[in-house]
PDB file of N, CA and C in Angstrom:
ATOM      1  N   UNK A   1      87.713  47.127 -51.354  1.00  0.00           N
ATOM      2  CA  UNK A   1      87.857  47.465 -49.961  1.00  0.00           C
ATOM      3  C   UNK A   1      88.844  46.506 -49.315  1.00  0.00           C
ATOM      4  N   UNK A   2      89.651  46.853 -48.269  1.00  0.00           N
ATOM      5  CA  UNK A   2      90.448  46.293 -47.640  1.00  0.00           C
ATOM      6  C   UNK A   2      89.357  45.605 -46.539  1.00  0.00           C
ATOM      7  N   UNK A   3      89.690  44.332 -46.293  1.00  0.00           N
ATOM      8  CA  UNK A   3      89.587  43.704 -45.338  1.00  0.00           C
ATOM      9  C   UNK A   3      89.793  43.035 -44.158  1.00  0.00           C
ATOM     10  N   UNK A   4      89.784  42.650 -43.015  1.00  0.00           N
ATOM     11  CA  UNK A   4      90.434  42.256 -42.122  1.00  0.00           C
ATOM     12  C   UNK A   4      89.426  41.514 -40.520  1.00  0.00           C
ATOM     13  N   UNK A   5      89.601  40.381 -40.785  1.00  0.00           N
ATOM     14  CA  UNK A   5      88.797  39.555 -39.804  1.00  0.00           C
ATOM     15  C   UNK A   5      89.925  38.795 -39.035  1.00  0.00           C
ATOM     16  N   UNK A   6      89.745  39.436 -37.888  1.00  0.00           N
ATOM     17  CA  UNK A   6      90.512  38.819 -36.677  1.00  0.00           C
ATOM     18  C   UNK A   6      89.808  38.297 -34.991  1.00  0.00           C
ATOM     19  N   UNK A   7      90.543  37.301 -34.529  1.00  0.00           N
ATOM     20  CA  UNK A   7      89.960  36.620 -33.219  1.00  0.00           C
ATOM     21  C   UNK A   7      90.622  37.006 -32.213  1.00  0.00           C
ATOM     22  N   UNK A   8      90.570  36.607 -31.111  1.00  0.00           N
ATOM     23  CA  UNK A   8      92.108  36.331 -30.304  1.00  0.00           C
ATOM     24  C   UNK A   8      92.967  35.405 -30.525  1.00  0.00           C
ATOM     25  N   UNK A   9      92.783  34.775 -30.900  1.00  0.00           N
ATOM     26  CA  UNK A   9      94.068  33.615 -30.944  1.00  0.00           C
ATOM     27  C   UNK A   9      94.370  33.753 -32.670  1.00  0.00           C
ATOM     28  N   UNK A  10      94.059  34.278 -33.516  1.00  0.00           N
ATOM     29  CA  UNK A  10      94.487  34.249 -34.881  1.00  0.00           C
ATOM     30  C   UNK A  10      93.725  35.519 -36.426  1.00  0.00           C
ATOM     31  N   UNK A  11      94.660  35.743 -37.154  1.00  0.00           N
ATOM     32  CA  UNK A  11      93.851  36.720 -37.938  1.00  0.00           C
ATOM     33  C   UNK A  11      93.371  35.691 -39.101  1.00  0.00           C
ATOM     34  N   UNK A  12      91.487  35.599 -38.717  1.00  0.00           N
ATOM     35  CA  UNK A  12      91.180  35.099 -39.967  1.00  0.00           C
ATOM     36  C   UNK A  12      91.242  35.035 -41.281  1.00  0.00           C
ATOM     37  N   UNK A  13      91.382  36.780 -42.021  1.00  0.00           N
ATOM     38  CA  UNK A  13      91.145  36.987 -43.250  1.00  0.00           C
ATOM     39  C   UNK A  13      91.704  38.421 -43.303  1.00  0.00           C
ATOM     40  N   UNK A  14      92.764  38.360 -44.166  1.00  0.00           N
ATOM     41  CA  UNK A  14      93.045  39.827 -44.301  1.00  0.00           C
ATOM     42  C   UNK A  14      93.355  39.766 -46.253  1.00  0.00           C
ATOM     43  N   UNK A  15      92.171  40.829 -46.560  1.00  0.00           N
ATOM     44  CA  UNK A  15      92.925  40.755 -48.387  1.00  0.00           C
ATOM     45  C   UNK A  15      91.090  41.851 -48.685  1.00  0.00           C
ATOM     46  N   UNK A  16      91.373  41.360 -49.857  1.00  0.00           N
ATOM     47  CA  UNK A  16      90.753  42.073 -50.451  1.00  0.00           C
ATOM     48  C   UNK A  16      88.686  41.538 -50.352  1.00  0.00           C
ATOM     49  N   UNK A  17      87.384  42.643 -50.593  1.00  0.00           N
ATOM     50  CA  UNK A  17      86.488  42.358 -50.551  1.00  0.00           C
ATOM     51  C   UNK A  17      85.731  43.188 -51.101  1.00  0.00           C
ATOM     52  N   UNK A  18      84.833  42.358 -52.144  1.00  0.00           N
ATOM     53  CA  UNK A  18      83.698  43.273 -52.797  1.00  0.00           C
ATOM     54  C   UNK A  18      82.322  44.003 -51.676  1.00  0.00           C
ATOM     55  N   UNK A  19      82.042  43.141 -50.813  1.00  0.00           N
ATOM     56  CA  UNK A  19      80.904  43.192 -49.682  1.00  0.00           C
ATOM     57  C   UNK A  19      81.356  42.344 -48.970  1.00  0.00           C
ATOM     58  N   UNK A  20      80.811  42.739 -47.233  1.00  0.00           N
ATOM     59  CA  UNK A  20      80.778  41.958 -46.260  1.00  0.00           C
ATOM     60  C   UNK A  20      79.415  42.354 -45.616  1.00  0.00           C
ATOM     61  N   UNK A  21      78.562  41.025 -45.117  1.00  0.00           N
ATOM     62  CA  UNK A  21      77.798  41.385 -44.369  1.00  0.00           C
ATOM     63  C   UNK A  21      77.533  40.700 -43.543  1.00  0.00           C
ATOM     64  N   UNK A  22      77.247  41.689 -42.042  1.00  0.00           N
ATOM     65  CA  UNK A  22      77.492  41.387 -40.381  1.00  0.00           C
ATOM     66  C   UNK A  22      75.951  41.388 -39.816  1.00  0.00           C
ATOM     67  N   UNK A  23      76.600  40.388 -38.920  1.00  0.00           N
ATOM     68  CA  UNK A  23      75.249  40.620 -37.756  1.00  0.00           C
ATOM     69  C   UNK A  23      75.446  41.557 -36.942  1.00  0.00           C
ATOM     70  N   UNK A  24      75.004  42.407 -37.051  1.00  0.00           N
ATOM     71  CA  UNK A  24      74.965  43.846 -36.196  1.00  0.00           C
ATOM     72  C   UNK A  24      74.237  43.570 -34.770  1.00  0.00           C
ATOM     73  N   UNK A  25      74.186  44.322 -34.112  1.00  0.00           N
ATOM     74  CA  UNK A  25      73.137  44.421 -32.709  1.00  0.00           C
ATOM     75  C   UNK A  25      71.562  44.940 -32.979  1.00  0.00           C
ATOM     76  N   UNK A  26      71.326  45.651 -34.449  1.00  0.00           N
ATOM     77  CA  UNK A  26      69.985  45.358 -34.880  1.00  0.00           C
ATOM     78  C   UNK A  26      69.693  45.379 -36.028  1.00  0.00           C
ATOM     79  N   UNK A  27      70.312  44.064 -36.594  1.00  0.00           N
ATOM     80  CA  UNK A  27      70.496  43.304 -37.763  1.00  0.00           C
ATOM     81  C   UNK A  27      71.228  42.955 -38.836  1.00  0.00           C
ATOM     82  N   UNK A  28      71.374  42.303 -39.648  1.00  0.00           N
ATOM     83  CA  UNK A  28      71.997  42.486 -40.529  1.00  0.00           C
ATOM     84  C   UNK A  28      72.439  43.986 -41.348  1.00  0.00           C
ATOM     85  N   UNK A  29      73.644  43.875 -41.812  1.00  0.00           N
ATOM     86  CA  UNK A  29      73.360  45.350 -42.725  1.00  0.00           C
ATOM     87  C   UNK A  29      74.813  44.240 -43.567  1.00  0.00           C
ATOM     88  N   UNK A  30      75.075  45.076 -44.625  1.00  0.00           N
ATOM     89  CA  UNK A  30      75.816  44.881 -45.609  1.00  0.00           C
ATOM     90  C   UNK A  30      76.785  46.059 -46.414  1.00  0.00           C
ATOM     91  N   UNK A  31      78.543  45.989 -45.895  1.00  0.00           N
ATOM     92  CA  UNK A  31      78.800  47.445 -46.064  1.00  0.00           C
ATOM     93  C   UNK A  31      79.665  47.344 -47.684  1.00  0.00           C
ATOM     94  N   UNK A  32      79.378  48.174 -48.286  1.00  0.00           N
ATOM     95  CA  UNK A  32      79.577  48.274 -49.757  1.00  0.00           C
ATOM     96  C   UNK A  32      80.618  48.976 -49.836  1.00  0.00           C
ATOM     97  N   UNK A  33      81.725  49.349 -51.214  1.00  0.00           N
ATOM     98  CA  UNK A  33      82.912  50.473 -51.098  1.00  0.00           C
ATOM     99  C   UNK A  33      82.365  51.696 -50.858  1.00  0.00           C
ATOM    100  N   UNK A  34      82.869  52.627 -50.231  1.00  0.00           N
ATOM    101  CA  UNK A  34      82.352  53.957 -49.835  1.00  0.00           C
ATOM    102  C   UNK A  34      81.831  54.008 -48.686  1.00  0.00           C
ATOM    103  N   UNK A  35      80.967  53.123 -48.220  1.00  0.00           N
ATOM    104  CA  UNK A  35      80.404  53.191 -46.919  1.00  0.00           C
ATOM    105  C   UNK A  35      80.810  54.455 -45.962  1.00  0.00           C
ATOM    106  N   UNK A  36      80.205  54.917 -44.990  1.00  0.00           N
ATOM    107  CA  UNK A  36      80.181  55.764 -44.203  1.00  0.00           C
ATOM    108  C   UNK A  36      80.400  55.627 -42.980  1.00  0.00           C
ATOM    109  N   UNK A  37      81.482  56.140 -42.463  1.00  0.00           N
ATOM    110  CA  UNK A  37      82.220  55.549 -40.460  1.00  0.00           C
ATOM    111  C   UNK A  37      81.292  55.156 -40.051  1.00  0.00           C
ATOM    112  N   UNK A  38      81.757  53.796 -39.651  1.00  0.00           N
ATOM    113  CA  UNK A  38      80.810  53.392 -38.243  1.00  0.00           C
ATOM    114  C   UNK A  38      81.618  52.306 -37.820  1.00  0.00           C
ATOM    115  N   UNK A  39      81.173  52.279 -36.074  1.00  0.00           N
ATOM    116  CA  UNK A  39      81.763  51.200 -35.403  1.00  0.00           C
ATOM    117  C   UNK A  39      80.491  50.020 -35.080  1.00  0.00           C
ATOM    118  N   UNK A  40      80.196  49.191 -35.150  1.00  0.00           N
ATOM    119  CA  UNK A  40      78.925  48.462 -34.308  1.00  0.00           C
ATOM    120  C   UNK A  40      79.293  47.128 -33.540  1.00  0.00           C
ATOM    121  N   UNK A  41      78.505  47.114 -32.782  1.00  0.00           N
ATOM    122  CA  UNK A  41      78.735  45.827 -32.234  1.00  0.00           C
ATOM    123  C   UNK A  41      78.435  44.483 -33.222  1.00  0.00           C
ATOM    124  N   UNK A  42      78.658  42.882 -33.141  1.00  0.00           N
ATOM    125  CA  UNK A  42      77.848  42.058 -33.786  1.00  0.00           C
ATOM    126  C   UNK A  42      77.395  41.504 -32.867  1.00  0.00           C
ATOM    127  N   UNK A  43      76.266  40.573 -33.239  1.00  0.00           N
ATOM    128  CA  UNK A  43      76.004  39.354 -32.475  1.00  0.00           C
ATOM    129  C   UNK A  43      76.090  38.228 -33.172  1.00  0.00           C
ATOM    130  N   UNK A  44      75.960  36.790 -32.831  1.00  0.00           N
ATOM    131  CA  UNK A  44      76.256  35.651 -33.026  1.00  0.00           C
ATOM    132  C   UNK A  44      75.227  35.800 -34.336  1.00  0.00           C
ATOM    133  N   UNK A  45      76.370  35.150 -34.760  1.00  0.00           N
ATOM    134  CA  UNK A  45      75.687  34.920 -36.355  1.00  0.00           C
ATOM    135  C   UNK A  45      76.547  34.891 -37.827  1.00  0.00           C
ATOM    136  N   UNK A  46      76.480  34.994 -38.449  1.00  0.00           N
ATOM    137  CA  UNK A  46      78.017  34.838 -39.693  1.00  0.00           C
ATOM    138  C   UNK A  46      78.092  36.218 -40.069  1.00  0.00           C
ATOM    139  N   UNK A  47      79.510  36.256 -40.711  1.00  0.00           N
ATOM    140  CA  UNK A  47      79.925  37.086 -41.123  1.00  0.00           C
ATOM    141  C   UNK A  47      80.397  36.713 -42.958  1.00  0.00           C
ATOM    142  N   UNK A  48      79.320  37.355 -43.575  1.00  0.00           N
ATOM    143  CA  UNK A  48      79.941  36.891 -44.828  1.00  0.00           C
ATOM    144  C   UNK A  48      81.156  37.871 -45.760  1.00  0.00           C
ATOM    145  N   UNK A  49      81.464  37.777 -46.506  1.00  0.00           N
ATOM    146  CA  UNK A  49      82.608  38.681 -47.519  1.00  0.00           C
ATOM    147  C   UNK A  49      82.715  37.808 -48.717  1.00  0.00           C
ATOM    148  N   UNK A  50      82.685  38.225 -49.589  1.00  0.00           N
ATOM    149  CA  UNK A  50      82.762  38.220 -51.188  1.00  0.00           C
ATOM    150  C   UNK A  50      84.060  38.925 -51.836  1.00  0.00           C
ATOM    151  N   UNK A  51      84.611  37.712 -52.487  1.00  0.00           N
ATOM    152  CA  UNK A  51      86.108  38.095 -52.878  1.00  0.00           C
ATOM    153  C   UNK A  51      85.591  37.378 -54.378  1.00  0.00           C
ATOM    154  N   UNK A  52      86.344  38.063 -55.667  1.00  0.00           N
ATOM    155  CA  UNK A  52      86.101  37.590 -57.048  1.00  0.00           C
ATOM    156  C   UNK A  52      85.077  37.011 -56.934  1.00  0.00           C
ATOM    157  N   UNK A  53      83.763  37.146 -56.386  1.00  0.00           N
ATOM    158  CA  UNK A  53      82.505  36.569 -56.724  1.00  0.00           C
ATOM    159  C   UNK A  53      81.846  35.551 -55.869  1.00  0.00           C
ATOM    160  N   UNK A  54      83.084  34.951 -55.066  1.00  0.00           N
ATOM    161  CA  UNK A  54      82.486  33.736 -54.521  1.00  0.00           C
ATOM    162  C   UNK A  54      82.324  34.597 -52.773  1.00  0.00           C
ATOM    163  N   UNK A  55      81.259  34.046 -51.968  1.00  0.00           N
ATOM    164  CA  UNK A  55      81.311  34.074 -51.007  1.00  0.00           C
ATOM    165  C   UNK A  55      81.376  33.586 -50.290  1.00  0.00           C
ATOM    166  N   UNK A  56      82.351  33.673 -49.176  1.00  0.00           N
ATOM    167  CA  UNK A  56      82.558  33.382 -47.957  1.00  0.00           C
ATOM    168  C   UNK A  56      82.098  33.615 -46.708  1.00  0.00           C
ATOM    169  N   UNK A  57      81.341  32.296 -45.580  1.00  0.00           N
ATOM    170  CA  UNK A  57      80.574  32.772 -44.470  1.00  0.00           C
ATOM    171  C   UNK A  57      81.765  31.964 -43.568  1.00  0.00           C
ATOM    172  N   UNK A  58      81.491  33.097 -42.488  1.00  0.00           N
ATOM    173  CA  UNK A  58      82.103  32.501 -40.938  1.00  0.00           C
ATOM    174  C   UNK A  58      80.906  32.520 -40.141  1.00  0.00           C
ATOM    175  N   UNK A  59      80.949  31.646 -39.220  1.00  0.00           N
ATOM    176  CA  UNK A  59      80.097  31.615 -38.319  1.00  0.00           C
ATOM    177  C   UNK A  59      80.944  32.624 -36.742  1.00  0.00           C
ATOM    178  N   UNK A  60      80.136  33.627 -36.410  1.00  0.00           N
ATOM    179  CA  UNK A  60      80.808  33.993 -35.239  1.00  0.00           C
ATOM    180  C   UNK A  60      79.917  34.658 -34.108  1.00  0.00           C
ATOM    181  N   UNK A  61      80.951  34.621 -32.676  1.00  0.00           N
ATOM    182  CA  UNK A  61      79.868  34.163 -31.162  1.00  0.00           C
ATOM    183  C   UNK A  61      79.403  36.107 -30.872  1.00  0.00           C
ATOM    184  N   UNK A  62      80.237  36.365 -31.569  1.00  0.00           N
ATOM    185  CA  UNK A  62      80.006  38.773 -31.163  1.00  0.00           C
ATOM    186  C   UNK A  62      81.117  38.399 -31.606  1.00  0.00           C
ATOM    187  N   UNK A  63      81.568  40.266 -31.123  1.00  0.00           N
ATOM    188  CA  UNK A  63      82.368  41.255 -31.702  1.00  0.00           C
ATOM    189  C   UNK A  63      81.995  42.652 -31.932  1.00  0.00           C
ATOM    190  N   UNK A  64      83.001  43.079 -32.963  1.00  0.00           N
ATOM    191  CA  UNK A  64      82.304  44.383 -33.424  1.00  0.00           C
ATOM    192  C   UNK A  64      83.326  44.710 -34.506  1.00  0.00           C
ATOM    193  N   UNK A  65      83.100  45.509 -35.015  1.00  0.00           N
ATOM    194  CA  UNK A  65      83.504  46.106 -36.453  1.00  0.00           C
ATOM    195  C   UNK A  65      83.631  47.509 -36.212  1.00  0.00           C
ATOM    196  N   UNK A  66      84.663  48.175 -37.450  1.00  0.00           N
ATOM    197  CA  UNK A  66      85.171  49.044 -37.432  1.00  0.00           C
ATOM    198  C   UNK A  66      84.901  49.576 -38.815  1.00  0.00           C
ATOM    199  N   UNK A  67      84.381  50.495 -39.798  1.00  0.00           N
ATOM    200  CA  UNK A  67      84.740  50.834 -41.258  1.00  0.00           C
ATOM    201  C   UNK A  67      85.117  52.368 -41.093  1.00  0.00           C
ATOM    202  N   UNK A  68      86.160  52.503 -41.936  1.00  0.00           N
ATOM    203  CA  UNK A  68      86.538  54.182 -42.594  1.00  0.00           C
ATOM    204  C   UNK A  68      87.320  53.721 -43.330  1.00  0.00           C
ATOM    205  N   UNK A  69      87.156  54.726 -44.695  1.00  0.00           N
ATOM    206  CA  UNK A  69      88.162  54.908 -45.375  1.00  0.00           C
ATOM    207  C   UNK A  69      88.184  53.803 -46.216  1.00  0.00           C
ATOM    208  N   UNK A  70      86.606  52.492 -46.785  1.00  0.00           N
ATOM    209  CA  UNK A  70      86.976  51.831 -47.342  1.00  0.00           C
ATOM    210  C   UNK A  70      88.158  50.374 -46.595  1.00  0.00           C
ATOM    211  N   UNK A  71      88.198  50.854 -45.424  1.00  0.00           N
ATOM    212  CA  UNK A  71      88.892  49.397 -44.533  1.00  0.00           C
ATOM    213  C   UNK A  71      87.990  49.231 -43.846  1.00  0.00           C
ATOM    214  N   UNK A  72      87.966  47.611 -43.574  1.00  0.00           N
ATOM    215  CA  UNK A  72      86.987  47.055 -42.605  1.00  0.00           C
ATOM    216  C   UNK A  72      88.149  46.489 -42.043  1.00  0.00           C
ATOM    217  N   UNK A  73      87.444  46.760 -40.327  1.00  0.00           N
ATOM    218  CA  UNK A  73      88.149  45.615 -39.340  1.00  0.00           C
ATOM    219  C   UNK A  73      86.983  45.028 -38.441  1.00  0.00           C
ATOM    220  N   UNK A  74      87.017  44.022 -38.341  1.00  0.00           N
ATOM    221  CA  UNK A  74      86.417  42.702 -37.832  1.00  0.00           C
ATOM    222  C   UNK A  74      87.184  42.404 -36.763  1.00  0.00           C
ATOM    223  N   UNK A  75      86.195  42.401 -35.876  1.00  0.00           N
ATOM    224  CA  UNK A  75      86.915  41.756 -34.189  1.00  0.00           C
ATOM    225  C   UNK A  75      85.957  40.731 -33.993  1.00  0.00           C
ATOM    226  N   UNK A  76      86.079  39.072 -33.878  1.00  0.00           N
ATOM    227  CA  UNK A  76      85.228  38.980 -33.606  1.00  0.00           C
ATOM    228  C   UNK A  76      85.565  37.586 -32.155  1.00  0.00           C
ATOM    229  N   UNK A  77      84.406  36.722 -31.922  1.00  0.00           N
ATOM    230  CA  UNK A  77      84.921  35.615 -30.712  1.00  0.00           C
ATOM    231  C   UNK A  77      84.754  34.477 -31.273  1.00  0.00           C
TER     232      UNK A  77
END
């Protein structure tokens, strides 16, 4: 899956990801390849993504997310 985590002032992470999983507005969820459209809000809390195995957490204040098509976009504060 394509990835893409961005702020206002800078794009965190754009490349490739096995899983990412968000703090949603009612809870965690975790979106896999294929996943099914959705937009959600986040709330404060990390955002992880898994690239070749290792994972990576951000800590972040909201936002919201975007998936189709196997792309994720990440807005977050």
């Amino acid at each position: 899956m394509k990835l893409d985590i961005i702020s206002p002032e800078k794009k965190l992470y754009q490349g490739d990801a096995e899983l990412v999983t968000l703090p949603g507005m009612q809870g965690l969820f975790t979106v896999l390849e294929n996943h099914a459209p959705i937009i959600s809000g986040l709330n404060k809390g990390q955002v992880v993504y898994r690239t070749g195995g290792q994972d990576t957490v951000l800590p972040v204040n909201g936002g919201f997310v975007e998936v189709k098509n196997n792309e994720i976009t990440v807005c977050v504060e």
